[in-house]
C-alpha atoms as a PDB file:
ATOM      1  CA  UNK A   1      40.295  28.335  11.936  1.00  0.00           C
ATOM      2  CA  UNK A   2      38.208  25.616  10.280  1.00  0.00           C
ATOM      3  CA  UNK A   3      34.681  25.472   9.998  1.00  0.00           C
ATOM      4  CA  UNK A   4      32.878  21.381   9.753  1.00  0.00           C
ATOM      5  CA  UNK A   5      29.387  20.696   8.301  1.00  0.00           C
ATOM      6  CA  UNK A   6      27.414  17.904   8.600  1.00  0.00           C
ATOM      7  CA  UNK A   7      24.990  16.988   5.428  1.00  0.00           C
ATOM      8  CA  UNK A   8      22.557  14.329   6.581  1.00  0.00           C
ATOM      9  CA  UNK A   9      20.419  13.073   3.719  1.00  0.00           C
ATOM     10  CA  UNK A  10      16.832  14.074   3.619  1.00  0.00           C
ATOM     11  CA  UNK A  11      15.357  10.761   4.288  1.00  0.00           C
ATOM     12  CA  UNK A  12      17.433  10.946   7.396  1.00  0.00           C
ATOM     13  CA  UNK A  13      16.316  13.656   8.532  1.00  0.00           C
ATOM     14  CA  UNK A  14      12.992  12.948   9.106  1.00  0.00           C
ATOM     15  CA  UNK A  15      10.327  10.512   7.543  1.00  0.00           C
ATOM     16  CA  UNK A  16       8.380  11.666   5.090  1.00  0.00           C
ATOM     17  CA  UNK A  17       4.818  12.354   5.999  1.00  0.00           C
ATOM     18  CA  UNK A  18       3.078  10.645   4.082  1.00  0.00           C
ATOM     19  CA  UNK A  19      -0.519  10.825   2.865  1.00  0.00           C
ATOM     20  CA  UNK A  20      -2.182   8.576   1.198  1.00  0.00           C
ATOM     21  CA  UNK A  21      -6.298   7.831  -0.366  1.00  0.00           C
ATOM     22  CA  UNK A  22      -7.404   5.154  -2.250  1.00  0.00           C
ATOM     23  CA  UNK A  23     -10.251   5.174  -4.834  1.00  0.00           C
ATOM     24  CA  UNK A  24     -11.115   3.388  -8.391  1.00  0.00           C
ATOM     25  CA  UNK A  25     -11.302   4.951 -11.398  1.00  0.00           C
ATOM     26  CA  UNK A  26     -14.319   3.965 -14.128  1.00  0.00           C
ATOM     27  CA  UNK A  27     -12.530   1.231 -15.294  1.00  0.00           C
ATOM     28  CA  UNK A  28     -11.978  -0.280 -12.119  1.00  0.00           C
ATOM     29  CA  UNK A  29      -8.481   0.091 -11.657  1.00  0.00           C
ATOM     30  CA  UNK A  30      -7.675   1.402  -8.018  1.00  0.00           C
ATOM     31  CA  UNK A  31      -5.222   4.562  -7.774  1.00  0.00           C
ATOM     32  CA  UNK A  32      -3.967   5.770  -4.077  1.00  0.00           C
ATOM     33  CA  UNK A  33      -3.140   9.305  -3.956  1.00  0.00           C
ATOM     34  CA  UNK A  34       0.110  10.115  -2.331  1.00  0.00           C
ATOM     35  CA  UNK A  35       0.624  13.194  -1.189  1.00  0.00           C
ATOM     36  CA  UNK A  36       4.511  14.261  -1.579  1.00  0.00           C
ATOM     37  CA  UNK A  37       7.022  16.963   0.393  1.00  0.00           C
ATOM     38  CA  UNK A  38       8.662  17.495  -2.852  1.00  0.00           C
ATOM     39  CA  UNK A  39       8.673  20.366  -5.032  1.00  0.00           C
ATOM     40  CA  UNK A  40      11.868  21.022  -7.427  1.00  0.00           C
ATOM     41  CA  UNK A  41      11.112  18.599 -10.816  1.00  0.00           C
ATOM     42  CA  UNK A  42      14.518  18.550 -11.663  1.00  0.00           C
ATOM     43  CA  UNK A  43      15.232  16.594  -8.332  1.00  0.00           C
ATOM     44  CA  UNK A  44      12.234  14.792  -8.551  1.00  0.00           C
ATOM     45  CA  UNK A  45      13.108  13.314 -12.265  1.00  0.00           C
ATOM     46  CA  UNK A  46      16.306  12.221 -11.531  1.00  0.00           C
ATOM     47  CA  UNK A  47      14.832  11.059  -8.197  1.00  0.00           C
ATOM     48  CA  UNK A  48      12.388   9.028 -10.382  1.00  0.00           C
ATOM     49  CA  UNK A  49      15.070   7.642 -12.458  1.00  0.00           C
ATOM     50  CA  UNK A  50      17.243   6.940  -9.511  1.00  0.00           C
ATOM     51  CA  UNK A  51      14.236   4.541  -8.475  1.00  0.00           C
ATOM     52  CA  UNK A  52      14.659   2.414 -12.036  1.00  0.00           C
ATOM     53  CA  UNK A  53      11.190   4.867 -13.120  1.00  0.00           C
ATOM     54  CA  UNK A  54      10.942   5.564 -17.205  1.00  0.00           C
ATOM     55  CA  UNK A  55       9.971   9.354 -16.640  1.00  0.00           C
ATOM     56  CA  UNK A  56       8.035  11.301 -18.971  1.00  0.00           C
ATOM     57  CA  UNK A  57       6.406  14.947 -18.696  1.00  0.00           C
ATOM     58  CA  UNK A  58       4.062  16.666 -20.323  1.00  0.00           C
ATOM     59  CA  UNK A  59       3.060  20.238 -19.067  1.00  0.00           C
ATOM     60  CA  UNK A  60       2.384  20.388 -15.973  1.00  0.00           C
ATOM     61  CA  UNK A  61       2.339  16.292 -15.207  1.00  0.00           C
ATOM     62  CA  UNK A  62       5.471  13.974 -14.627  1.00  0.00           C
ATOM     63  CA  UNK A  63       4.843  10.526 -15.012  1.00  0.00           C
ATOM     64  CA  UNK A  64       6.715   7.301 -14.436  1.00  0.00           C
ATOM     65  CA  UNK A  65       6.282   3.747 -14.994  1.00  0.00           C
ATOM     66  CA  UNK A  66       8.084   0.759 -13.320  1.00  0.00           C
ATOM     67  CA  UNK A  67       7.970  -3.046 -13.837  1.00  0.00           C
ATOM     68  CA  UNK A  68       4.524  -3.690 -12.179  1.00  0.00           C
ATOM     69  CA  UNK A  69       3.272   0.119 -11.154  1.00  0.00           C
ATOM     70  CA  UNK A  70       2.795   3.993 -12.703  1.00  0.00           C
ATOM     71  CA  UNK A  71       2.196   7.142 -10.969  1.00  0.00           C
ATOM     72  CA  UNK A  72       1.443  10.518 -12.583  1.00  0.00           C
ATOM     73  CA  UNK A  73       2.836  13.514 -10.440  1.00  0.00           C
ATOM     74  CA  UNK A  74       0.931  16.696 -10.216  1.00  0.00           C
ATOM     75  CA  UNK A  75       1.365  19.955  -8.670  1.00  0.00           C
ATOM     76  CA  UNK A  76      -0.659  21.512  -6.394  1.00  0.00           C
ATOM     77  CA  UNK A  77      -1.037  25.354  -5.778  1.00  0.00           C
ATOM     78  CA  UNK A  78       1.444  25.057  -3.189  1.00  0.00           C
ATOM     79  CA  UNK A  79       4.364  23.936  -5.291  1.00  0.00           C
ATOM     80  CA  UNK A  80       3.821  20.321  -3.418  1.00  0.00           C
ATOM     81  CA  UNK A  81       3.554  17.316  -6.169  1.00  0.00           C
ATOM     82  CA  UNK A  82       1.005  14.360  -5.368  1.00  0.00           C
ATOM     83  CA  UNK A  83       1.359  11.028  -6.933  1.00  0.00           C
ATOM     84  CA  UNK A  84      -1.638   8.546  -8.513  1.00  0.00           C
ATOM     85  CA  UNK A  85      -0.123   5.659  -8.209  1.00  0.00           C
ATOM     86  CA  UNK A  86      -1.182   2.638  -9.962  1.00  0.00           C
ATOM     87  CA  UNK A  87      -0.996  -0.942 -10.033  1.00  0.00           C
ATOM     88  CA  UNK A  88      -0.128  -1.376  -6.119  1.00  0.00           C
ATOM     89  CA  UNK A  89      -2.555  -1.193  -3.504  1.00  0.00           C
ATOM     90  CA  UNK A  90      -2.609   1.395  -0.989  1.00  0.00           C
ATOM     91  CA  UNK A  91       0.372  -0.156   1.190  1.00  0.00           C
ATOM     92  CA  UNK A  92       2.504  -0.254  -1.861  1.00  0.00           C
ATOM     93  CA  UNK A  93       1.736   3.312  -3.021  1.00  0.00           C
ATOM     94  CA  UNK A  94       3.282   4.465   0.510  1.00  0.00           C
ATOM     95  CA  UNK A  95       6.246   1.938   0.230  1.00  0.00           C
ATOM     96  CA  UNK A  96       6.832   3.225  -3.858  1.00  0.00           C
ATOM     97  CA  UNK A  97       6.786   7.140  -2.647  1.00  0.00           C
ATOM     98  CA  UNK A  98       8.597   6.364  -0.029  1.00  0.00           C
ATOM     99  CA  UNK A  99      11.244   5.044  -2.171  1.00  0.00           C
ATOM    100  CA  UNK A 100      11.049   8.096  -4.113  1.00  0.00           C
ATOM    101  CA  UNK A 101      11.605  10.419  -1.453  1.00  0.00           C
ATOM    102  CA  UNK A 102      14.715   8.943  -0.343  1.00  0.00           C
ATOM    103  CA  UNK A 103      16.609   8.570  -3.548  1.00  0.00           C
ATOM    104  CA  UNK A 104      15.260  12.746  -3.664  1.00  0.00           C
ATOM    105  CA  UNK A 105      17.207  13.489  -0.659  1.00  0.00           C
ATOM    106  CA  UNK A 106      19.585  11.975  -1.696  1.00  0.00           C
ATOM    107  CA  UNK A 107      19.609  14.624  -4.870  1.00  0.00           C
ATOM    108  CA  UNK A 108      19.039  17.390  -2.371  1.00  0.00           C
ATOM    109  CA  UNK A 109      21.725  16.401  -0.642  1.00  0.00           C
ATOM    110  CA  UNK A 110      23.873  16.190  -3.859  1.00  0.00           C
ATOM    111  CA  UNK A 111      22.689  19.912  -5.077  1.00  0.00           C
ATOM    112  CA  UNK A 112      23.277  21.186  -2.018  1.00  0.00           C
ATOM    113  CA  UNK A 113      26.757  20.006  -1.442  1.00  0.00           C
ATOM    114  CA  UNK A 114      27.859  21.086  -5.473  1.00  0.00           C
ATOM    115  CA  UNK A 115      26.359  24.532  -4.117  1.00  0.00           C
ATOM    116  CA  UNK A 116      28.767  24.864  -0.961  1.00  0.00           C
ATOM    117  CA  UNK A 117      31.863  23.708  -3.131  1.00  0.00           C
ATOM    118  CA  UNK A 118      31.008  26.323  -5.575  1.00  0.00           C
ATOM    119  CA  UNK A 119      30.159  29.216  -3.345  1.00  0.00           C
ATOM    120  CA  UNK A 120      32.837  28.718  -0.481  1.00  0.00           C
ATOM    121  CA  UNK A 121      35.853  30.671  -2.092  1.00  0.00           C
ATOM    122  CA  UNK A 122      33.361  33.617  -2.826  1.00  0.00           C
ATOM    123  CA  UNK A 123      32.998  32.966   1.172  1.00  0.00           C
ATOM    124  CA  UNK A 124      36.363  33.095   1.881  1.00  0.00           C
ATOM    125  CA  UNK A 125      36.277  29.040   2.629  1.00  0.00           C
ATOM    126  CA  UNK A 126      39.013  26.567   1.319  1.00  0.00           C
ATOM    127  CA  UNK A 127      37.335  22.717   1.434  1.00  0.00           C
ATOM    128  CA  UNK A 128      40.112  20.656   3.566  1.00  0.00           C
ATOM    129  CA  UNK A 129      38.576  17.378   3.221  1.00  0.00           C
ATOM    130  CA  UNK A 130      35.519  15.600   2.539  1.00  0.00           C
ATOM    131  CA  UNK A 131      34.346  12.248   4.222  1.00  0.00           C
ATOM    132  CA  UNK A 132      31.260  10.002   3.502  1.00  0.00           C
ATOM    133  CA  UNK A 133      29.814   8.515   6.536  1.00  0.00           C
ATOM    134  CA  UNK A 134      28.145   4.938   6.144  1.00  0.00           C
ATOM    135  CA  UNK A 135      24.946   6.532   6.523  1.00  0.00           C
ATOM    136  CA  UNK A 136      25.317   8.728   3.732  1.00  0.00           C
ATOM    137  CA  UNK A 137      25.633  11.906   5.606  1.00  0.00           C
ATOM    138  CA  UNK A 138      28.953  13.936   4.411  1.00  0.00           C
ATOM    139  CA  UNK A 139      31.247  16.123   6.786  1.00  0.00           C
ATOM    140  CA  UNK A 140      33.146  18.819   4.585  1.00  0.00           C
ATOM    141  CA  UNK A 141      35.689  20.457   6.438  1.00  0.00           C
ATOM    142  CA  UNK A 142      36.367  23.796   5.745  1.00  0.00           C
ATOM    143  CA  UNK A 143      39.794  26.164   6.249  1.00  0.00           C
ATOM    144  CA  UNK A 144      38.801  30.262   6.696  1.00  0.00           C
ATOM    145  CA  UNK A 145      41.067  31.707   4.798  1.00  0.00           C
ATOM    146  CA  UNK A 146      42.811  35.033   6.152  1.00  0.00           C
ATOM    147  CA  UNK A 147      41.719  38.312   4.268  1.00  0.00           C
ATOM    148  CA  UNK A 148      44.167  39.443   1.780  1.00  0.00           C
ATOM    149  CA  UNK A 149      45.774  42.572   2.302  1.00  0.00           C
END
């Protein structure tokens, strides 16, 4: 008996909802809040990176800086980080975080299929085979193994 999953990538699966508000800070510079679905930082810096971002963190913030914009990530009290994007205008905020959001489920996608490798022989799963679709979503076929006497 053989068991088949089918990872779509988080992008895929839906579009992100995104939020965004525009205002200008004292110096005149306009920042657009965009408000994120993502919440594990480890996926969200090598998201960031992913996007070409130079990432740095300090407490509680994330920040990264492209070529012509910066955004500073914070957390809310739901676990949910919002970007201040600057240097774009509100269109271009949406457009960076979108960006973002697919290169992180793309590293969802990646943590979750290390996870199922790992844990299927606990499982009592053998991985058969392993194909990558041209839309990035991956089938893993797996064999159930009999129980040992």
């Amino acid at each position: 008996m053989s068991v088949s999953l089918l990872l779509v990538p988080l992008a895929m699966a839906g579009a992100a909802a995104v939020q965004a508000a525009a205002g200008r800070k004292a110096d005149g510079r306009l920042v657009c809040q965009v408000q994120t679905r993502m919440r594990d930082v480890t996926l969200l810096e090598s998201a960031l990176r992913d996007t070409g971002a130079t990432v740095t963190t300090s407490g509680d913030t994330l920040s990264a800086t492209w070529a012509q914009s910066a955004a500073t990530f914070t957390r809310g009290a739901d676990g949910i980080w919002a970007a201040h994007v600057t240097g774009v205008d509100q269109a271009g905020a949406v457009e960076l975080m979108t960006t973002v959001d697919g290169a992180y489920g793309r590293r969802v996608q990646q943590a979750v299929l290390e996870r199922l490798r790992d844990q299927a022989p606990a499982a009592g799963l053998r991985l058969e085979s392993e194909s990558v679709e041209q839309d990035a979503s991956v089938r893993l076929v797996f064999e159930v193994e009999s129980e040992r006497a």
